[in-house]
PDB file of N, CA and C in Angstrom:
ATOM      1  N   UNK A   1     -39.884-172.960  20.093  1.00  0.00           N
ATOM      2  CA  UNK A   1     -40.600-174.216  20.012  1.00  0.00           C
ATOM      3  C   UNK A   1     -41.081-174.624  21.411  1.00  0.00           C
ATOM      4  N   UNK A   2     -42.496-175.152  21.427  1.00  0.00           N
ATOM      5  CA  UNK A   2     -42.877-175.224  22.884  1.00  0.00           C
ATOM      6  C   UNK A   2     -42.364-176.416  23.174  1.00  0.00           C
ATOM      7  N   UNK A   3     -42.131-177.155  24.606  1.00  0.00           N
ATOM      8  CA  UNK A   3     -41.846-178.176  24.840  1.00  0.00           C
ATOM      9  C   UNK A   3     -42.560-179.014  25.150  1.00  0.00           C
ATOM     10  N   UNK A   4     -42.083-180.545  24.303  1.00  0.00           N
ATOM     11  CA  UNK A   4     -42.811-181.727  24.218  1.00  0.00           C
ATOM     12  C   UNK A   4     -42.785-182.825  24.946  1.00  0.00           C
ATOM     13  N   UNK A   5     -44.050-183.490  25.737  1.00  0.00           N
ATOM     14  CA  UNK A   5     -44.098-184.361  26.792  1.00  0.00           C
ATOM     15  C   UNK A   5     -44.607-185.746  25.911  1.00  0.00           C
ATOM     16  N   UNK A   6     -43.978-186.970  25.771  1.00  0.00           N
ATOM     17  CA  UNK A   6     -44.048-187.876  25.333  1.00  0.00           C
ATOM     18  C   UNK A   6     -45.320-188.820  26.531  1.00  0.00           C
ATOM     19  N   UNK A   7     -46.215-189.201  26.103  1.00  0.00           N
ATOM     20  CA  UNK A   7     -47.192-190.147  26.650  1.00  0.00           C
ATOM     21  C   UNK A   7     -48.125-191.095  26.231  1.00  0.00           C
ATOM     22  N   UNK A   8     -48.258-192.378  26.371  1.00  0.00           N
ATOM     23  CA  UNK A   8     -48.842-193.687  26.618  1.00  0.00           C
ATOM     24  C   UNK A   8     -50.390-193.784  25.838  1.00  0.00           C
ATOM     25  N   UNK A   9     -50.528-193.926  24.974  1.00  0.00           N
ATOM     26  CA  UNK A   9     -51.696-193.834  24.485  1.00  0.00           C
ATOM     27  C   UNK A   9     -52.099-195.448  23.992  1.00  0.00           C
ATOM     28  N   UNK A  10     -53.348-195.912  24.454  1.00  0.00           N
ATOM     29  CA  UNK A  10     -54.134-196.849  23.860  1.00  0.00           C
ATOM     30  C   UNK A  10     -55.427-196.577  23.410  1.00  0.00           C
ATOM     31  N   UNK A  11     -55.417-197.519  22.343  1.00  0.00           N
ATOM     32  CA  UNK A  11     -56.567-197.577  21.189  1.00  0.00           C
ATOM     33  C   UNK A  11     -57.279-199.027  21.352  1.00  0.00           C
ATOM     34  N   UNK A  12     -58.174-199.519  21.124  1.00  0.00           N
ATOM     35  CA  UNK A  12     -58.998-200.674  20.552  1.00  0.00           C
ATOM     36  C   UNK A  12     -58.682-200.044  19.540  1.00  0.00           C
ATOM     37  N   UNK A  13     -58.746-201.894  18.749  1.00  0.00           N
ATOM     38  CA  UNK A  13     -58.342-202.038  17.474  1.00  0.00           C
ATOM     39  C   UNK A  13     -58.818-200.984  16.576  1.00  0.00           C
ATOM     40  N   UNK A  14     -60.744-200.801  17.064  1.00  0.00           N
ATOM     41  CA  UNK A  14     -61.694-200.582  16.059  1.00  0.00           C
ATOM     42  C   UNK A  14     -61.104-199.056  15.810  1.00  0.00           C
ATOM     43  N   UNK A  15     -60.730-198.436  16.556  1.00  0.00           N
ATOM     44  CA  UNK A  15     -60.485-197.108  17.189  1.00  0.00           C
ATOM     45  C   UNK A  15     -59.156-196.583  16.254  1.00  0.00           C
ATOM     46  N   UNK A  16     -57.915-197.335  16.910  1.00  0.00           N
ATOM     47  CA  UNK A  16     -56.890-197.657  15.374  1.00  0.00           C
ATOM     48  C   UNK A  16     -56.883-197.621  14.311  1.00  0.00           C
ATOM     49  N   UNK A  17     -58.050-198.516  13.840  1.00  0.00           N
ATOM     50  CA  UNK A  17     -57.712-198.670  12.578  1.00  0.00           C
ATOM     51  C   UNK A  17     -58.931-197.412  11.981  1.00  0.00           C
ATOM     52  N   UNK A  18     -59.317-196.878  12.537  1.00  0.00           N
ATOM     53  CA  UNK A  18     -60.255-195.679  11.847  1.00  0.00           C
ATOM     54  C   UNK A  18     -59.512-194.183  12.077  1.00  0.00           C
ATOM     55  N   UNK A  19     -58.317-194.370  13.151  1.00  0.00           N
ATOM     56  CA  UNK A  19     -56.990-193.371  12.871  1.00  0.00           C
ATOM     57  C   UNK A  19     -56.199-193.939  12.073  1.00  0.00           C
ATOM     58  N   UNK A  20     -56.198-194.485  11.303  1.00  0.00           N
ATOM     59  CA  UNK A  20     -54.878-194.883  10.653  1.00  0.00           C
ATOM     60  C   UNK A  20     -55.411-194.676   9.485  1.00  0.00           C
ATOM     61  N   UNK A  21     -56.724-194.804   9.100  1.00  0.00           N
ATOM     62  CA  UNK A  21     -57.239-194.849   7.934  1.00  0.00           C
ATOM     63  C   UNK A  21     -57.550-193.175   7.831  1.00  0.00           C
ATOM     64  N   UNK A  22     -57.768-192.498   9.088  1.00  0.00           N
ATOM     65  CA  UNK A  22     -58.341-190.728   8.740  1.00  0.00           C
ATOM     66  C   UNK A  22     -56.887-190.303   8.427  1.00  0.00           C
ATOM     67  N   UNK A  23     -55.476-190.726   8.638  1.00  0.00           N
ATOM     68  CA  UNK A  23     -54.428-190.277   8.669  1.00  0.00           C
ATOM     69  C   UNK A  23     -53.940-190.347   7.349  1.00  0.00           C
ATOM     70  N   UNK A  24     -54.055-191.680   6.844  1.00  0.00           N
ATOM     71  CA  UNK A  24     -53.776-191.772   5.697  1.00  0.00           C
ATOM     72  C   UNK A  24     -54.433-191.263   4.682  1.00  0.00           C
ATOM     73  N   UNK A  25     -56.175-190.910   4.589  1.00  0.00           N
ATOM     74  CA  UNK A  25     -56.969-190.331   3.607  1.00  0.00           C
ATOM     75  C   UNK A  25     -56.345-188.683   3.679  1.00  0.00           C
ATOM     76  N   UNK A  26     -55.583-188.405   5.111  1.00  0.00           N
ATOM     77  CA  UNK A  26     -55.792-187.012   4.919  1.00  0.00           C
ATOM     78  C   UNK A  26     -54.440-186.658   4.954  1.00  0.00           C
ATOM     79  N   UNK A  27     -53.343-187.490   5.269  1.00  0.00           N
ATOM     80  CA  UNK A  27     -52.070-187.240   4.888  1.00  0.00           C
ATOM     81  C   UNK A  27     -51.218-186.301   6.020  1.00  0.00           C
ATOM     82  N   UNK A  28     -52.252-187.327   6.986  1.00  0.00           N
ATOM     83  CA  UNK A  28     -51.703-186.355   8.473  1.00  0.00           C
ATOM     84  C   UNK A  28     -51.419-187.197   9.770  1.00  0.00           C
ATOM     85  N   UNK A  29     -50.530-186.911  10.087  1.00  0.00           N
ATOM     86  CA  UNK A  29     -49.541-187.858  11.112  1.00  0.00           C
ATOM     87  C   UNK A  29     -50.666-187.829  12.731  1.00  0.00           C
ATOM     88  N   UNK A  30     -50.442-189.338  13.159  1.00  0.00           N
ATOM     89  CA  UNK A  30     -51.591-189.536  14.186  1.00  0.00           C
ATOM     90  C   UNK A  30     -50.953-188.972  15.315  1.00  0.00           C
ATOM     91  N   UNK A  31     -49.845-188.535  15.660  1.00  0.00           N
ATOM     92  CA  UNK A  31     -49.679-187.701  16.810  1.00  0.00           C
ATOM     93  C   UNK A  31     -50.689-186.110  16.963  1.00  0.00           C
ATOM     94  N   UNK A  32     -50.276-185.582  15.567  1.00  0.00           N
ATOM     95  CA  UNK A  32     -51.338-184.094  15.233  1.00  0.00           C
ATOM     96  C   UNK A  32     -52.430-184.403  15.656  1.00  0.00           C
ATOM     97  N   UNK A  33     -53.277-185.601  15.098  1.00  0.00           N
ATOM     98  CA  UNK A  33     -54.494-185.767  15.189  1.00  0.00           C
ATOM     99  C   UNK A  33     -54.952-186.127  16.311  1.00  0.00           C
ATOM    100  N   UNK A  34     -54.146-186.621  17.675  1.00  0.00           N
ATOM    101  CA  UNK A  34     -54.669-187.033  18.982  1.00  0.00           C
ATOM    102  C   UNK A  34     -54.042-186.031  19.759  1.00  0.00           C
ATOM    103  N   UNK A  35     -53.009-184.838  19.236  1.00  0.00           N
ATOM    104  CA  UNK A  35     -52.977-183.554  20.016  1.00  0.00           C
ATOM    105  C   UNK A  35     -53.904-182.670  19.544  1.00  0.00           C
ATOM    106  N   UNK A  36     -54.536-182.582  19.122  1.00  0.00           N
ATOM    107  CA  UNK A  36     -55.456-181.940  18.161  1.00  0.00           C
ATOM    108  C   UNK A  36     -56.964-182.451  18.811  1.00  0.00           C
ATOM    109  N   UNK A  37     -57.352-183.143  18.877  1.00  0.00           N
ATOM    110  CA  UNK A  37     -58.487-184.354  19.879  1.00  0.00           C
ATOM    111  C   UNK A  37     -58.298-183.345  21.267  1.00  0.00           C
ATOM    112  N   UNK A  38     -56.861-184.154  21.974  1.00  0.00           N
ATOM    113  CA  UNK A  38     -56.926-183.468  23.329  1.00  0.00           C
ATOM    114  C   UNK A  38     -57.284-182.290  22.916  1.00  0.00           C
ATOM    115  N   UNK A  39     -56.730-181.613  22.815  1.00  0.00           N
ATOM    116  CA  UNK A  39     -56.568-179.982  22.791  1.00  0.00           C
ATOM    117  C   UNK A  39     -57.954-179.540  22.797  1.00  0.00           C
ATOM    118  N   UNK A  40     -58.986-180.395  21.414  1.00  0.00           N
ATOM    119  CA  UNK A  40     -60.433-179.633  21.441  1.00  0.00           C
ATOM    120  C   UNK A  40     -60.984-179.897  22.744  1.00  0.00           C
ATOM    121  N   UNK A  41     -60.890-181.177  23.270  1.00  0.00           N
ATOM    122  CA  UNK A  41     -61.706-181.699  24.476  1.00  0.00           C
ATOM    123  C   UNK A  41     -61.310-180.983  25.655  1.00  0.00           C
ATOM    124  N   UNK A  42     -60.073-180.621  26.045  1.00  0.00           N
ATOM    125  CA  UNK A  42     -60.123-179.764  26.654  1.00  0.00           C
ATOM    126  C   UNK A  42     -60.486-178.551  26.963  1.00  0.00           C
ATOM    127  N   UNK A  43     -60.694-177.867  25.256  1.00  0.00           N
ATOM    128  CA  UNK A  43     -61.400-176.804  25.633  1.00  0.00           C
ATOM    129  C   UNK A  43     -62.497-176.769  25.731  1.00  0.00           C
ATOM    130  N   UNK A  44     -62.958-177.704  25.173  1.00  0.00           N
ATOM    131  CA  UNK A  44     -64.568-177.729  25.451  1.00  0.00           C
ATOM    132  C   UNK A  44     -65.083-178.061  27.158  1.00  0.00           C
ATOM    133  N   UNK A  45     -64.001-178.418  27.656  1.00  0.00           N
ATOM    134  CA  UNK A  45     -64.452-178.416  29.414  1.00  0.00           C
ATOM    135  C   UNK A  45     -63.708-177.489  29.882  1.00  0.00           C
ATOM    136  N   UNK A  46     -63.075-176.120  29.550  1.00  0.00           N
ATOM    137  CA  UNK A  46     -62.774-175.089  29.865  1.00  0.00           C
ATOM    138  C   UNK A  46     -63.911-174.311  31.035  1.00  0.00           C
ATOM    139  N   UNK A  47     -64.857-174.270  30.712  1.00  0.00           N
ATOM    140  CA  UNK A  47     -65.759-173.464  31.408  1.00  0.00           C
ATOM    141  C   UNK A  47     -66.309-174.179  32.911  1.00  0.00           C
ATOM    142  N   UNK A  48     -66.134-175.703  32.711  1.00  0.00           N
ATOM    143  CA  UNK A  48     -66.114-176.659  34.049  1.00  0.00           C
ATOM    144  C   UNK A  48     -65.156-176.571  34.971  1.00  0.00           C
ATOM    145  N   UNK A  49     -64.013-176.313  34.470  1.00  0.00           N
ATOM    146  CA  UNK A  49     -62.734-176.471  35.159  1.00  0.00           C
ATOM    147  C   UNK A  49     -62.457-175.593  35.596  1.00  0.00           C
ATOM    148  N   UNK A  50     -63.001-173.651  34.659  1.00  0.00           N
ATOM    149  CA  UNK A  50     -62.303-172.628  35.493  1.00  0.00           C
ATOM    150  C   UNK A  50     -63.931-172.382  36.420  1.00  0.00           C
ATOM    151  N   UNK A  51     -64.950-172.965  36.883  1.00  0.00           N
ATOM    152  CA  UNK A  51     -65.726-172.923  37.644  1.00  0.00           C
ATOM    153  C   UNK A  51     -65.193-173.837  38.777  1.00  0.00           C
ATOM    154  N   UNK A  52     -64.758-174.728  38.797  1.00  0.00           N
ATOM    155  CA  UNK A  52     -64.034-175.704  39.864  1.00  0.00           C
ATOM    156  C   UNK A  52     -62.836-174.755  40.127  1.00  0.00           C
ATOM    157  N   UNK A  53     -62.205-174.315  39.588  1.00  0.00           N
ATOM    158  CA  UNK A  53     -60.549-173.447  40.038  1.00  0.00           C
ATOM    159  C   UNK A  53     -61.149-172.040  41.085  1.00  0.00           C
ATOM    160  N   UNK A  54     -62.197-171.636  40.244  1.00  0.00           N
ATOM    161  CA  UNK A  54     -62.965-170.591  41.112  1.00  0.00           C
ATOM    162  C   UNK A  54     -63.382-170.986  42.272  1.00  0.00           C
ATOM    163  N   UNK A  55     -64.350-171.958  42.081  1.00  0.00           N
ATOM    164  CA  UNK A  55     -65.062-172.453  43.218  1.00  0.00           C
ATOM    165  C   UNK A  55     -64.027-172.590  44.545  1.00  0.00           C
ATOM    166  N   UNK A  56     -62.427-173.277  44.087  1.00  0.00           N
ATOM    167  CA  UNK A  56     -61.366-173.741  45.060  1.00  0.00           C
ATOM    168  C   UNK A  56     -61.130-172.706  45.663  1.00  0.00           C
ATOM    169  N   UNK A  57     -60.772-171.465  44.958  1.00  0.00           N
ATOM    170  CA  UNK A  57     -60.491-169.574  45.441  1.00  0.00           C
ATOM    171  C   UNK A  57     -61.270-169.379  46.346  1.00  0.00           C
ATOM    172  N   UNK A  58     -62.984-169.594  46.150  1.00  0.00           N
ATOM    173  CA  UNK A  58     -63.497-168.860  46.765  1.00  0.00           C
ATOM    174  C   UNK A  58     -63.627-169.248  48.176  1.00  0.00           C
ATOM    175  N   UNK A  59     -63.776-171.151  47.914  1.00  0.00           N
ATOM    176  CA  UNK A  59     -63.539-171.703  49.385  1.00  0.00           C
ATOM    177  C   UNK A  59     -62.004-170.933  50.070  1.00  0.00           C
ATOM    178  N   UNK A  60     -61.199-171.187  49.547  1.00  0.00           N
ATOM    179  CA  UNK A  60     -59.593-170.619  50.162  1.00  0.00           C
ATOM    180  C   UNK A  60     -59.943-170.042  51.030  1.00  0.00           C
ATOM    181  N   UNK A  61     -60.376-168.423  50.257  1.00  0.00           N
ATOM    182  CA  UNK A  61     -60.741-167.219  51.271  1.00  0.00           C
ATOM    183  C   UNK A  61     -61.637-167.872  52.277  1.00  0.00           C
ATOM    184  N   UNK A  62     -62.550-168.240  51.791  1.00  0.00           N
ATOM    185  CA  UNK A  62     -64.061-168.478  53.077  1.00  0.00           C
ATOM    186  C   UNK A  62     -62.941-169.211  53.980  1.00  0.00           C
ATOM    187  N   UNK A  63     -61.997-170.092  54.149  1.00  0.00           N
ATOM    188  CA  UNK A  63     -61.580-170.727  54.776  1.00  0.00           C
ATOM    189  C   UNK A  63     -60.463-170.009  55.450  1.00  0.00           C
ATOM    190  N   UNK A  64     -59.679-169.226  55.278  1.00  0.00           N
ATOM    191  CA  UNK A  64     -59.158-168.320  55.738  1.00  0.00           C
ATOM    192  C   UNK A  64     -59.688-167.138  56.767  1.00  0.00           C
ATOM    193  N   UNK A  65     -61.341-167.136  56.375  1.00  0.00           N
ATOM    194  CA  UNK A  65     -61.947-166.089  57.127  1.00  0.00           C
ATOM    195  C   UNK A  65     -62.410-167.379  58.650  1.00  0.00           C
ATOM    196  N   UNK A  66     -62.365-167.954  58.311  1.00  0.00           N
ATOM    197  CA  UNK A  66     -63.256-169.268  59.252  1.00  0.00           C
ATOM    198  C   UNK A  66     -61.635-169.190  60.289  1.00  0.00           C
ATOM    199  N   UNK A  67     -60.414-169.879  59.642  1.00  0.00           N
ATOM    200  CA  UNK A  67     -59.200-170.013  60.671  1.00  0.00           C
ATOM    201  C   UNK A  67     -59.272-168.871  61.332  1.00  0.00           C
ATOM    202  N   UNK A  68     -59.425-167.682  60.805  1.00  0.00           N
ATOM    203  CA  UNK A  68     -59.018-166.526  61.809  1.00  0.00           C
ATOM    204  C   UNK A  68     -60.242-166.029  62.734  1.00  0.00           C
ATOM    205  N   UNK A  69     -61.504-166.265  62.453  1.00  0.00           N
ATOM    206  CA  UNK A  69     -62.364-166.358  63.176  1.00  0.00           C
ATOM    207  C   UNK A  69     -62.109-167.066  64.202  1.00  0.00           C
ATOM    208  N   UNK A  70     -61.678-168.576  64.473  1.00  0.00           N
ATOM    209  CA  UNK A  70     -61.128-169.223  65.189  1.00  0.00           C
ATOM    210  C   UNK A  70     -60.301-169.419  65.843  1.00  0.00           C
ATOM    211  N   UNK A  71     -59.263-168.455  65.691  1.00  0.00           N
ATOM    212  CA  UNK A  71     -57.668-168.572  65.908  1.00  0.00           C
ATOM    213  C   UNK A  71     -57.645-168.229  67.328  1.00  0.00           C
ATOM    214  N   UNK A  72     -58.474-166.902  68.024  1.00  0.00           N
ATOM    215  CA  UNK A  72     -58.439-166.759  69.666  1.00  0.00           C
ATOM    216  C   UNK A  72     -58.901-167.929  70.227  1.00  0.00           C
ATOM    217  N   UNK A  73     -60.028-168.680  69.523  1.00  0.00           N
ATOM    218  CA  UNK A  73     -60.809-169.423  70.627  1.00  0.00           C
ATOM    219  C   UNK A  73     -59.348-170.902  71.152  1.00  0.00           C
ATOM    220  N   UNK A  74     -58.890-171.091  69.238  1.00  0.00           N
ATOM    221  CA  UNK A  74     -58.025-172.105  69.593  1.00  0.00           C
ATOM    222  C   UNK A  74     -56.497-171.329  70.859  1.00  0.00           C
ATOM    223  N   UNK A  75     -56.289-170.173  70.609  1.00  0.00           N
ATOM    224  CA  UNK A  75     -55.344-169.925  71.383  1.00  0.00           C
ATOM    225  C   UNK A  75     -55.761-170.176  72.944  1.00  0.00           C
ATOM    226  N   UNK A  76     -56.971-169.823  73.501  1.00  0.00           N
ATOM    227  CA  UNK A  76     -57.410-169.983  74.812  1.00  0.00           C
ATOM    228  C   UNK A  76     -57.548-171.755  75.321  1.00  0.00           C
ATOM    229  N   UNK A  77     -57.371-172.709  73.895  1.00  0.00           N
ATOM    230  CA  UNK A  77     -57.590-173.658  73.985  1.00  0.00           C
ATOM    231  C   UNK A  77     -56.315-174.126  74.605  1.00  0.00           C
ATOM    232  N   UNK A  78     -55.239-173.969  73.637  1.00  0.00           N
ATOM    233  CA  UNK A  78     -53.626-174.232  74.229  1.00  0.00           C
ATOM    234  C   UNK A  78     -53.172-173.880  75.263  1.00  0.00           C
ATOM    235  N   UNK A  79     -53.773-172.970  75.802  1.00  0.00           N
ATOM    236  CA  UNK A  79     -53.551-172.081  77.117  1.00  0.00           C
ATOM    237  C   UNK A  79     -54.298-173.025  77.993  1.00  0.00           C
ATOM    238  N   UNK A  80     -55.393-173.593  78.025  1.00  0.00           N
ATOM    239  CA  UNK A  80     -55.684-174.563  79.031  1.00  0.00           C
ATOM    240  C   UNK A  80     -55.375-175.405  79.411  1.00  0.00           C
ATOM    241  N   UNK A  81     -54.633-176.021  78.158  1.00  0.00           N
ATOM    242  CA  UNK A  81     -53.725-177.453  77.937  1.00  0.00           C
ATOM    243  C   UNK A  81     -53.145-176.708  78.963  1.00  0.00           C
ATOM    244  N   UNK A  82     -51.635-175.997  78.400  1.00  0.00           N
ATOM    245  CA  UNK A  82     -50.441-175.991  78.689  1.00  0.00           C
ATOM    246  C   UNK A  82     -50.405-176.124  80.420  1.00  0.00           C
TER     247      UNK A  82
END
C-alpha cells in the first residue's frame, strides 16, 4: 500500500456543492475524486516540468564548466589578498 499524506483542501461553496452532488450521483468518495483531479493535472503539466528539471541539468553542467573555467583566475585572486 503506497503511503498517504493527509492535506488542507478548500472549496467555494459553488465548487462543494457540485462535488458532493458528482459524488453522490456516482457513488464515489470526494477524496478519490480530488486525488484523481490532482493526479490528471499533474500530468497534464508533465512535459512543462520535465523541461524546467532539464533546463535546471543543463544549467548545472554549464555552471560547473563556468566555476572551473574560473577557478585559476579566482586562485591568483586569493593569492593577492593573502
Amino acid at each position: 500500500m503506497k503511503k498517504q499524506t493527509s492535506v488542507a483542501v478548500t472549496f467555494d461553496d459553488a465548487i462543494k456543492a457540485r462535488l458532493d452532488a458528482y459524488c453522490e450521483l456516482n457513488d464515489i468518495d470526494a477524496q478519490a475524486v480530488i486525488t484523481e483531479a490532482v493526479a490528471t493535472f499533474l500530468k497534464s503539466q508533465a512535459p512543462e516540468i520535465n523541461q524546467l528539471i532539464s533546463g535546471y541539468v543543463a544549467m548545472g553542467q554549464i555552471n560547473t564548466e563556468i566555476s572551473h573555467a574560473f577557478s585559476a583566475c579566482e586562485s591568483e585572486a586569493y593569492a593577492h589578498i593573502r
